[in-house]
PDB file of N, CA and C in Angstrom:
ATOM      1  N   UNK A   1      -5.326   9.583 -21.204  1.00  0.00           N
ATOM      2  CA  UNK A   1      -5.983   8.629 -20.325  1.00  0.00           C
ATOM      3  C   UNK A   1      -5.431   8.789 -18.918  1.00  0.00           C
ATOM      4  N   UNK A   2      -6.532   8.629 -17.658  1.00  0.00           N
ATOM      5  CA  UNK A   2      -5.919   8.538 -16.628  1.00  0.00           C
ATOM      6  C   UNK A   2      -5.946   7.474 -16.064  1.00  0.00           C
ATOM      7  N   UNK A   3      -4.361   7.937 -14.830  1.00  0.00           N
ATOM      8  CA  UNK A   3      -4.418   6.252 -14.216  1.00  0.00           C
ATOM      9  C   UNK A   3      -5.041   6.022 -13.045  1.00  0.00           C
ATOM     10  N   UNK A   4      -5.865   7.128 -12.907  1.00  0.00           N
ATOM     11  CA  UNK A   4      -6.776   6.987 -11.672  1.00  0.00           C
ATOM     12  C   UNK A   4      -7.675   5.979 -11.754  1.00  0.00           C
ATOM     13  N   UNK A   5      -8.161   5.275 -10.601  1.00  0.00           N
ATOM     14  CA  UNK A   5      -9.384   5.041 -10.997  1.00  0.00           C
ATOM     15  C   UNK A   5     -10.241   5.060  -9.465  1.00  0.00           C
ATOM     16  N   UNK A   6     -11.176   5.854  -9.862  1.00  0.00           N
ATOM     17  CA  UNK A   6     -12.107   6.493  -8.345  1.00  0.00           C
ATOM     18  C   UNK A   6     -13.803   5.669  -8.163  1.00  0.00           C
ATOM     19  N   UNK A   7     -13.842   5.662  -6.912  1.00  0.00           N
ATOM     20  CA  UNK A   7     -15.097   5.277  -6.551  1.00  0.00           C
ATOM     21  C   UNK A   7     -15.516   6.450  -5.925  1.00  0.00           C
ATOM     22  N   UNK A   8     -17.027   6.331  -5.218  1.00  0.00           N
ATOM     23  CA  UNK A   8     -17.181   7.533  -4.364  1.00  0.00           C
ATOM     24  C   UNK A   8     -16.094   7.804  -2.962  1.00  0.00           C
ATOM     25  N   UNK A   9     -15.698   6.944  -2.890  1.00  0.00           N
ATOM     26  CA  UNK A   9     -15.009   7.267  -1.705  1.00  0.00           C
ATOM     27  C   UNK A   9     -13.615   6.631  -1.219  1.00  0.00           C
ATOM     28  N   UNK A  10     -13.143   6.128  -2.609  1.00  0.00           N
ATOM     29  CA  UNK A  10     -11.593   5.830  -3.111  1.00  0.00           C
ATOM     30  C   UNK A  10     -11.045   5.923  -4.363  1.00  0.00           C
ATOM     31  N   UNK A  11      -9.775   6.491  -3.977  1.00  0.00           N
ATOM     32  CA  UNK A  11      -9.431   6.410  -5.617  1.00  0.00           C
ATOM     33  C   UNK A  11      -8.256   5.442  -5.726  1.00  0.00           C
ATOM     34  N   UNK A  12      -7.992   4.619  -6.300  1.00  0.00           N
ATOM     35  CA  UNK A  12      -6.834   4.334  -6.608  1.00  0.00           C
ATOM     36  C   UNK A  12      -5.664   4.924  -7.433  1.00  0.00           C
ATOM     37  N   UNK A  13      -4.519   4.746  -7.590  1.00  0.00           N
ATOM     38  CA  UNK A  13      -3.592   5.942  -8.562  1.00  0.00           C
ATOM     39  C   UNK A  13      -2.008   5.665  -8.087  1.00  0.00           C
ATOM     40  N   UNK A  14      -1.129   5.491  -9.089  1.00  0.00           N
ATOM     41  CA  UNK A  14      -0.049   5.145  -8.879  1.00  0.00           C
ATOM     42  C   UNK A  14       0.390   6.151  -7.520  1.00  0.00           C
ATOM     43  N   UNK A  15       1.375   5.588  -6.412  1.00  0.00           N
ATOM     44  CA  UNK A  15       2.180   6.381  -5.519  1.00  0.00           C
ATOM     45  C   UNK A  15       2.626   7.527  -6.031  1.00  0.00           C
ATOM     46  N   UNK A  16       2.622   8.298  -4.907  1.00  0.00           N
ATOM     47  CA  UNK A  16       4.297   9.365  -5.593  1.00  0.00           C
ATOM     48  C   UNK A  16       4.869   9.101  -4.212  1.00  0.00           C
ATOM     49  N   UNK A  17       5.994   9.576  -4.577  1.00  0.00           N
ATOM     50  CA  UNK A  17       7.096   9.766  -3.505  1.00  0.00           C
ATOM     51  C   UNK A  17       7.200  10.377  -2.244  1.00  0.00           C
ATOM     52  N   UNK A  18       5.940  11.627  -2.450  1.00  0.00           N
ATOM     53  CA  UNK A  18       5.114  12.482  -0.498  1.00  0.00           C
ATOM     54  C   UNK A  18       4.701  10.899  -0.500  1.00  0.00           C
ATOM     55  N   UNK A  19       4.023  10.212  -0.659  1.00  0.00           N
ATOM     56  CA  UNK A  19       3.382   8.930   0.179  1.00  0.00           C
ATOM     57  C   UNK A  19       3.741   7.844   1.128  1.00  0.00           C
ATOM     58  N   UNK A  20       4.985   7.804   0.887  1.00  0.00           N
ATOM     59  CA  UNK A  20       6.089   6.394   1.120  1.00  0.00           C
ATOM     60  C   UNK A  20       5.917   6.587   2.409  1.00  0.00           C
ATOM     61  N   UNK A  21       6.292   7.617   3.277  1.00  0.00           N
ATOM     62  CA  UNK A  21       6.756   7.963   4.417  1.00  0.00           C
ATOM     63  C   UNK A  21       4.932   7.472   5.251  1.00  0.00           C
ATOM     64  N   UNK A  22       4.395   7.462   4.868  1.00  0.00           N
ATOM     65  CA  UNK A  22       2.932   6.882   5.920  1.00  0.00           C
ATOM     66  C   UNK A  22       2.745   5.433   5.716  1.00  0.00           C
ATOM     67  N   UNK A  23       3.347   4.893   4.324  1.00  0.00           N
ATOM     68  CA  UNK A  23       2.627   3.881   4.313  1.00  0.00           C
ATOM     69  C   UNK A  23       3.313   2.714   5.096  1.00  0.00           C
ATOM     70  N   UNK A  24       4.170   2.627   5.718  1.00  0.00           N
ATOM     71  CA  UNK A  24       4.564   1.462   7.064  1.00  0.00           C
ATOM     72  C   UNK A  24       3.749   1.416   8.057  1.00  0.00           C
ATOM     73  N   UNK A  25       3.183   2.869   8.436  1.00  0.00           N
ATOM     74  CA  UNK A  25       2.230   2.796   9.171  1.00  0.00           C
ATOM     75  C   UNK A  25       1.011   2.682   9.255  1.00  0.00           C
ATOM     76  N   UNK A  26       0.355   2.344   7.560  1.00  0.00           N
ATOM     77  CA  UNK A  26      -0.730   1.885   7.159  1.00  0.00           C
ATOM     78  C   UNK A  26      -0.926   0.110   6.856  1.00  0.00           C
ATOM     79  N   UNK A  27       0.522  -0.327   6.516  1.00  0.00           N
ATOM     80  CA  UNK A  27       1.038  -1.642   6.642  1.00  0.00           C
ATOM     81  C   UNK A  27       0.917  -1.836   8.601  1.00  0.00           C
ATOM     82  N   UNK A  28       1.370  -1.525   9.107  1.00  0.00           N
ATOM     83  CA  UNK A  28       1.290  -2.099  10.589  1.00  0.00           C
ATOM     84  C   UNK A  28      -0.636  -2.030  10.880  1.00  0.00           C
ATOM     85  N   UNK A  29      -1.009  -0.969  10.212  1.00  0.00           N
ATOM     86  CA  UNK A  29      -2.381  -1.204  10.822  1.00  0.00           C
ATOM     87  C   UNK A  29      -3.515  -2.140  10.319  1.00  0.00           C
ATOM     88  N   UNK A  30      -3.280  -2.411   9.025  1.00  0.00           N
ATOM     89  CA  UNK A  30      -3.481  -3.284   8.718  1.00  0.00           C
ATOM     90  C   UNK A  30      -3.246  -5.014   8.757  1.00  0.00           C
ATOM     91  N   UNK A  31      -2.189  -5.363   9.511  1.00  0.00           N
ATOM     92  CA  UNK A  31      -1.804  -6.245   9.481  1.00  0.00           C
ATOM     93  C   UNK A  31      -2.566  -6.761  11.090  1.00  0.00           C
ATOM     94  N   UNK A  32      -2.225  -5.355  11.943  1.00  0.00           N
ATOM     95  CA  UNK A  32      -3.032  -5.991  12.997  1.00  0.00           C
ATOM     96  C   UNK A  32      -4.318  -6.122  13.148  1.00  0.00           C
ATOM     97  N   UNK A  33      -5.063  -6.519  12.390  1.00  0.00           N
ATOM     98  CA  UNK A  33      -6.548  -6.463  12.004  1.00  0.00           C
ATOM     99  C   UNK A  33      -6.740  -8.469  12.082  1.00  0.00           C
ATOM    100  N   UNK A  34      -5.199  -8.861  11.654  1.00  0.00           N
ATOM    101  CA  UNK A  34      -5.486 -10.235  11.287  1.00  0.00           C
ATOM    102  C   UNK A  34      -4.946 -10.897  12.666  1.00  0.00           C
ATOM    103  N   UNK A  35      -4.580  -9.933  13.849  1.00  0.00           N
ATOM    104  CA  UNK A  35      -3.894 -10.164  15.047  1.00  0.00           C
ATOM    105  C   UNK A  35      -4.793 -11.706  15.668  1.00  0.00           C
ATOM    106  N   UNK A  36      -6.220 -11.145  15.407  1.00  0.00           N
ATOM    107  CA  UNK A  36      -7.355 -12.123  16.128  1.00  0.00           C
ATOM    108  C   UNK A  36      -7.323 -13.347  15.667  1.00  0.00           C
ATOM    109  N   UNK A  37      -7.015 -13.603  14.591  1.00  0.00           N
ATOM    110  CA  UNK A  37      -7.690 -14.649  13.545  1.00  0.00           C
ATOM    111  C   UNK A  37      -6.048 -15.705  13.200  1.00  0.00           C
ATOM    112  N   UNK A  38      -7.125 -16.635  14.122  1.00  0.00           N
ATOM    113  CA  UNK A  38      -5.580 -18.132  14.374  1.00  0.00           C
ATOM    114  C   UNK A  38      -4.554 -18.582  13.040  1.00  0.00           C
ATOM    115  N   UNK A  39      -5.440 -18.314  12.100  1.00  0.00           N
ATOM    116  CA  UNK A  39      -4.878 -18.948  10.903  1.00  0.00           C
ATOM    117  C   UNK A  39      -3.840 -18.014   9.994  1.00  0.00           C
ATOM    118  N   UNK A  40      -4.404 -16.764  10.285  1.00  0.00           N
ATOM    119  CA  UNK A  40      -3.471 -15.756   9.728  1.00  0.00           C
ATOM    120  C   UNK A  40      -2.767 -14.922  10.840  1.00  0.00           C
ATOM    121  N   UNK A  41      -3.068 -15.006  12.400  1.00  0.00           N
ATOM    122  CA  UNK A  41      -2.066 -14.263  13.345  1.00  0.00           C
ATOM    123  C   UNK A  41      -0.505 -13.832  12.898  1.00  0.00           C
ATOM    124  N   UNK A  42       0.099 -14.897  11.952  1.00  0.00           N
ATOM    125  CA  UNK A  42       1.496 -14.270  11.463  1.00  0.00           C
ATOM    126  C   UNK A  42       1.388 -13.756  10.731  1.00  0.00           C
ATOM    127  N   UNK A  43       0.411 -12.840  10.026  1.00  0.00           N
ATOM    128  CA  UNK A  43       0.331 -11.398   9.597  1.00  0.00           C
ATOM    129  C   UNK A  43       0.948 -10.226  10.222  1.00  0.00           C
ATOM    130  N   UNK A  44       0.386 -10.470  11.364  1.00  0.00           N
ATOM    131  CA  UNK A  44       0.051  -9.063  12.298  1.00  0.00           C
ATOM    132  C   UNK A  44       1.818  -9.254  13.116  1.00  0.00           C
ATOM    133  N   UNK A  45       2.525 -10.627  13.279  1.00  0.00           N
ATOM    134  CA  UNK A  45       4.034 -10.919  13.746  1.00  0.00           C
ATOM    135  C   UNK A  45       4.711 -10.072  12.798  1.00  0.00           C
ATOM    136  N   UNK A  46       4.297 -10.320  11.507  1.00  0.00           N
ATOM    137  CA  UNK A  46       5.324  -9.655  10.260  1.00  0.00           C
ATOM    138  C   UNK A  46       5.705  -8.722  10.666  1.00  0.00           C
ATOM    139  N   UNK A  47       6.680  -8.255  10.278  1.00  0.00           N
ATOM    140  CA  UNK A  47       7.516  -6.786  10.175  1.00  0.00           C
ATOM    141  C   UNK A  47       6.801  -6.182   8.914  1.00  0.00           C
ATOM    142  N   UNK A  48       7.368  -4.522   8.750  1.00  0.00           N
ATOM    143  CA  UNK A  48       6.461  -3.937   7.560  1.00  0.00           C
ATOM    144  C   UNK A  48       7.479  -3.676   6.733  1.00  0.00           C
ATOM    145  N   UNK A  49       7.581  -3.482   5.548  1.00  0.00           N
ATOM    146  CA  UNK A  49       8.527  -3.079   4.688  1.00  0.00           C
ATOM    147  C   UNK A  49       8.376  -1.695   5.113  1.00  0.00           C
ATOM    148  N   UNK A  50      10.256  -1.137   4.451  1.00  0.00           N
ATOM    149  CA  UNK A  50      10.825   0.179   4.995  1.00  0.00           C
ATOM    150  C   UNK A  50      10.273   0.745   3.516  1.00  0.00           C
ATOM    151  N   UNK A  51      10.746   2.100   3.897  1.00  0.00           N
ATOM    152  CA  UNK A  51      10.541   3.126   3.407  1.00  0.00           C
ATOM    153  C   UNK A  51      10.914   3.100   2.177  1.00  0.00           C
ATOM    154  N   UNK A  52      12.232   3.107   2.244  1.00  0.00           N
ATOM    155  CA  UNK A  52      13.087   2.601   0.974  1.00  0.00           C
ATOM    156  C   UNK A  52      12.739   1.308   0.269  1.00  0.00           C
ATOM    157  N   UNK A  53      12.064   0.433   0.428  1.00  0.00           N
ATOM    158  CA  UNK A  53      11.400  -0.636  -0.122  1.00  0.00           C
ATOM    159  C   UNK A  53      10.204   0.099  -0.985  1.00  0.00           C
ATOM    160  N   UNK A  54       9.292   0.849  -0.508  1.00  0.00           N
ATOM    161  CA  UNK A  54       8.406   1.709  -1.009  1.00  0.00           C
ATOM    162  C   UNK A  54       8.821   2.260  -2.274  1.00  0.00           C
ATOM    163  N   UNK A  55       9.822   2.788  -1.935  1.00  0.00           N
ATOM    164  CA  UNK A  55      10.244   4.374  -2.727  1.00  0.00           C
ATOM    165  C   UNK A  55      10.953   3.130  -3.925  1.00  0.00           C
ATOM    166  N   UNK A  56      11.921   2.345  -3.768  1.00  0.00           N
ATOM    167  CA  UNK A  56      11.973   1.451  -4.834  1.00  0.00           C
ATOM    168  C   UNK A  56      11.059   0.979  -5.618  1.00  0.00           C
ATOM    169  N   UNK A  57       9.971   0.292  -5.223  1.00  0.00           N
ATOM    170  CA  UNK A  57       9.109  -0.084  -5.802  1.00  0.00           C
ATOM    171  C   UNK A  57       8.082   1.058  -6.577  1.00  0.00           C
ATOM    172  N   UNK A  58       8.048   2.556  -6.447  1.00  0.00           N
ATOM    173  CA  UNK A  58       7.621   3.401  -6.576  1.00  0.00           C
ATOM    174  C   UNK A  58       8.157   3.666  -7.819  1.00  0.00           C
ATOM    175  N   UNK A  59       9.884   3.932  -7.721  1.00  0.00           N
ATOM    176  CA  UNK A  59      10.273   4.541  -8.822  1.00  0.00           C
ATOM    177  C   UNK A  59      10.288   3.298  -9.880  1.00  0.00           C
ATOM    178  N   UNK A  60       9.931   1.789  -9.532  1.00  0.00           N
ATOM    179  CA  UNK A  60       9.909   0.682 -10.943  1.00  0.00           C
ATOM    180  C   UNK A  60       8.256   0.667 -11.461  1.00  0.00           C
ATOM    181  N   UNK A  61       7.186   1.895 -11.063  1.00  0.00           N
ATOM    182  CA  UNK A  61       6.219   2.323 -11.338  1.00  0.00           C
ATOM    183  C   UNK A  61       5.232   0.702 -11.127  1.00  0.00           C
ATOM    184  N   UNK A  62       5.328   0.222 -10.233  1.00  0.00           N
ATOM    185  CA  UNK A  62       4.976  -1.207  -9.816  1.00  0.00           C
ATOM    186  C   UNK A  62       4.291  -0.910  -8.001  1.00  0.00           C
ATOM    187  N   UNK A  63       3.500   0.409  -7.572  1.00  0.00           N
ATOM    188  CA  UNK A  63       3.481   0.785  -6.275  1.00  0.00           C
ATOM    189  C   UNK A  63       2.084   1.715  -6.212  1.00  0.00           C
ATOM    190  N   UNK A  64       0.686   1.330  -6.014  1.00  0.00           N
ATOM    191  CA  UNK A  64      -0.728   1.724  -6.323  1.00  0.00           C
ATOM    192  C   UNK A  64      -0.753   1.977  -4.745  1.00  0.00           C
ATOM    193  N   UNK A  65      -1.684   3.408  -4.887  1.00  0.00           N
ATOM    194  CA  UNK A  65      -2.028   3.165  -3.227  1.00  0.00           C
ATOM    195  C   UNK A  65      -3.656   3.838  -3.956  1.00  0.00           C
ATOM    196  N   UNK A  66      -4.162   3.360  -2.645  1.00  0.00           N
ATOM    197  CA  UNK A  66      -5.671   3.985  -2.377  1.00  0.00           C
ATOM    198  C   UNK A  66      -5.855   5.261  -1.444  1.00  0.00           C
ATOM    199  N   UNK A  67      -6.426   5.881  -1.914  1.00  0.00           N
ATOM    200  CA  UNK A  67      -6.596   7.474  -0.981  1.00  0.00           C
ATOM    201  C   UNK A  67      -7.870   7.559  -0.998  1.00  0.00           C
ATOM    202  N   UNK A  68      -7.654   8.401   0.484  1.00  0.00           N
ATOM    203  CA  UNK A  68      -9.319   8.844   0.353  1.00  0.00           C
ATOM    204  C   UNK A  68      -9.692  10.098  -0.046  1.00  0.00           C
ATOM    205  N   UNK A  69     -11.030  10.377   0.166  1.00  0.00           N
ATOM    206  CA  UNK A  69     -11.310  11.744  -0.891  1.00  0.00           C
ATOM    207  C   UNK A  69     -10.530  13.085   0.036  1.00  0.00           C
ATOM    208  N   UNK A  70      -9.554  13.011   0.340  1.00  0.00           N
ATOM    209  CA  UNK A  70      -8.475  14.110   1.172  1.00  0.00           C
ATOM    210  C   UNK A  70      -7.217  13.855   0.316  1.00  0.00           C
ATOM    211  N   UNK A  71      -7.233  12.798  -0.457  1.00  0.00           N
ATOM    212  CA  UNK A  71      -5.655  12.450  -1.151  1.00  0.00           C
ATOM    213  C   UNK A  71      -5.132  11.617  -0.141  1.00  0.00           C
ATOM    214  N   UNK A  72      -5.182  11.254   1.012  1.00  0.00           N
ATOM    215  CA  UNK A  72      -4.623  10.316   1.683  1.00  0.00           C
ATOM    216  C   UNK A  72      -4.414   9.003   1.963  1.00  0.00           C
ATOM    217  N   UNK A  73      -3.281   8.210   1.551  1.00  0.00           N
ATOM    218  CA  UNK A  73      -3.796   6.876   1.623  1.00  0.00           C
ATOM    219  C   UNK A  73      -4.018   6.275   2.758  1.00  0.00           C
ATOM    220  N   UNK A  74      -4.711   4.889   2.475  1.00  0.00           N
ATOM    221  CA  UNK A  74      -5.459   4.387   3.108  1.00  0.00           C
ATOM    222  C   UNK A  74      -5.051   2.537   2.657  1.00  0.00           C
ATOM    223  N   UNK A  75      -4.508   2.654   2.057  1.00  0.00           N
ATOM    224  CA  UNK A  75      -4.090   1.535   1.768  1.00  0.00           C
ATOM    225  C   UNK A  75      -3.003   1.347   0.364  1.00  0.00           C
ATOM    226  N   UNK A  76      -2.286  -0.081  -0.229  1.00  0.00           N
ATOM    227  CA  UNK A  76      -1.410   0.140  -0.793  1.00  0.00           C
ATOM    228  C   UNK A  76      -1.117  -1.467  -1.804  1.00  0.00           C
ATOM    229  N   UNK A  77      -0.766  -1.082  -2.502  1.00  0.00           N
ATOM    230  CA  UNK A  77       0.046  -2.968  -3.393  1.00  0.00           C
ATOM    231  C   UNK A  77       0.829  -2.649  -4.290  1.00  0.00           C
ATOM    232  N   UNK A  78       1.941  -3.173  -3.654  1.00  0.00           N
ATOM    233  CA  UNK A  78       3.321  -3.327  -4.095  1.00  0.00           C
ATOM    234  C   UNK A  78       3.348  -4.381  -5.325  1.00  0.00           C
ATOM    235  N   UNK A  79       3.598  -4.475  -6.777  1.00  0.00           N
ATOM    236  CA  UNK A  79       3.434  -5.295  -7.314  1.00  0.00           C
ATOM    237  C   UNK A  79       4.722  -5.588  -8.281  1.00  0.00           C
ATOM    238  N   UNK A  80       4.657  -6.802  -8.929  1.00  0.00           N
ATOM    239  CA  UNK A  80       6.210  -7.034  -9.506  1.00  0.00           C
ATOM    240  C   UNK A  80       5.546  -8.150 -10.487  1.00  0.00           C
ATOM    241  N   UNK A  81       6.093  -7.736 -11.988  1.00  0.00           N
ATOM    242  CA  UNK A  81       6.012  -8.142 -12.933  1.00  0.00           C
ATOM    243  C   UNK A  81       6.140 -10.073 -13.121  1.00  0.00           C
ATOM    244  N   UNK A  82       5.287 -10.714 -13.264  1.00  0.00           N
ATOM    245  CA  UNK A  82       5.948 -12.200 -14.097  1.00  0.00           C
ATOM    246  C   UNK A  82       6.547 -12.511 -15.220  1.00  0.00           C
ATOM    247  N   UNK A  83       7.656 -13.343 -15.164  1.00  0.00           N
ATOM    248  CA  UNK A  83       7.661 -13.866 -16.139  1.00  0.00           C
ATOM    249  C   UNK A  83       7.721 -14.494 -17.665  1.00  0.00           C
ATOM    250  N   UNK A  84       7.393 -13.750 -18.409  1.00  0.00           N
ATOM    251  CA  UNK A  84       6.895 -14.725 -19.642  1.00  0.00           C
ATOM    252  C   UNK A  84       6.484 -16.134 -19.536  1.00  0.00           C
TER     253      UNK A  84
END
């Protein structure tokens, strides 16, 4: 089974480790998108998580990015288990 999962013109698919290094700068560009908008402006204030935040969350296999049909991402979610 794969852990891809593709549209025409995204795929989603766990990180690897070439990825980490772009995605702060896909976090900053995204965030300033919410620069305009009063209610969420402290989006775009946030700082981005480092590199090493990435690459952690990468190797606890908890770190999906979206690429486009070049392999490049384009976006990303960092995720962390609940609970019981």
């Amino acid at each position: 089974a794969s852990n891809k999962i593709a549209t025409h013109e995204i795929t989603i698919r766990p990180t690897q480790l070439a990825d980490a290094n772009q995605l702060p700068k896909i976090e900053q560009s995204a965030g300033e998108l919410f620069s305009s908008i009063k209610d969420l402006s402290w989006i775009s204030e946030s700082g981005v998580q480092s590199v090493e935040a990435h690459i952690q969350f990468i190797h606890q296999h908890a770190h999906w990015v979206a690429v486009n049909h070049d392999n490049h991402p384009v976006g990303f979610i960092m995720t962390q288990q609940l609970p019981e």
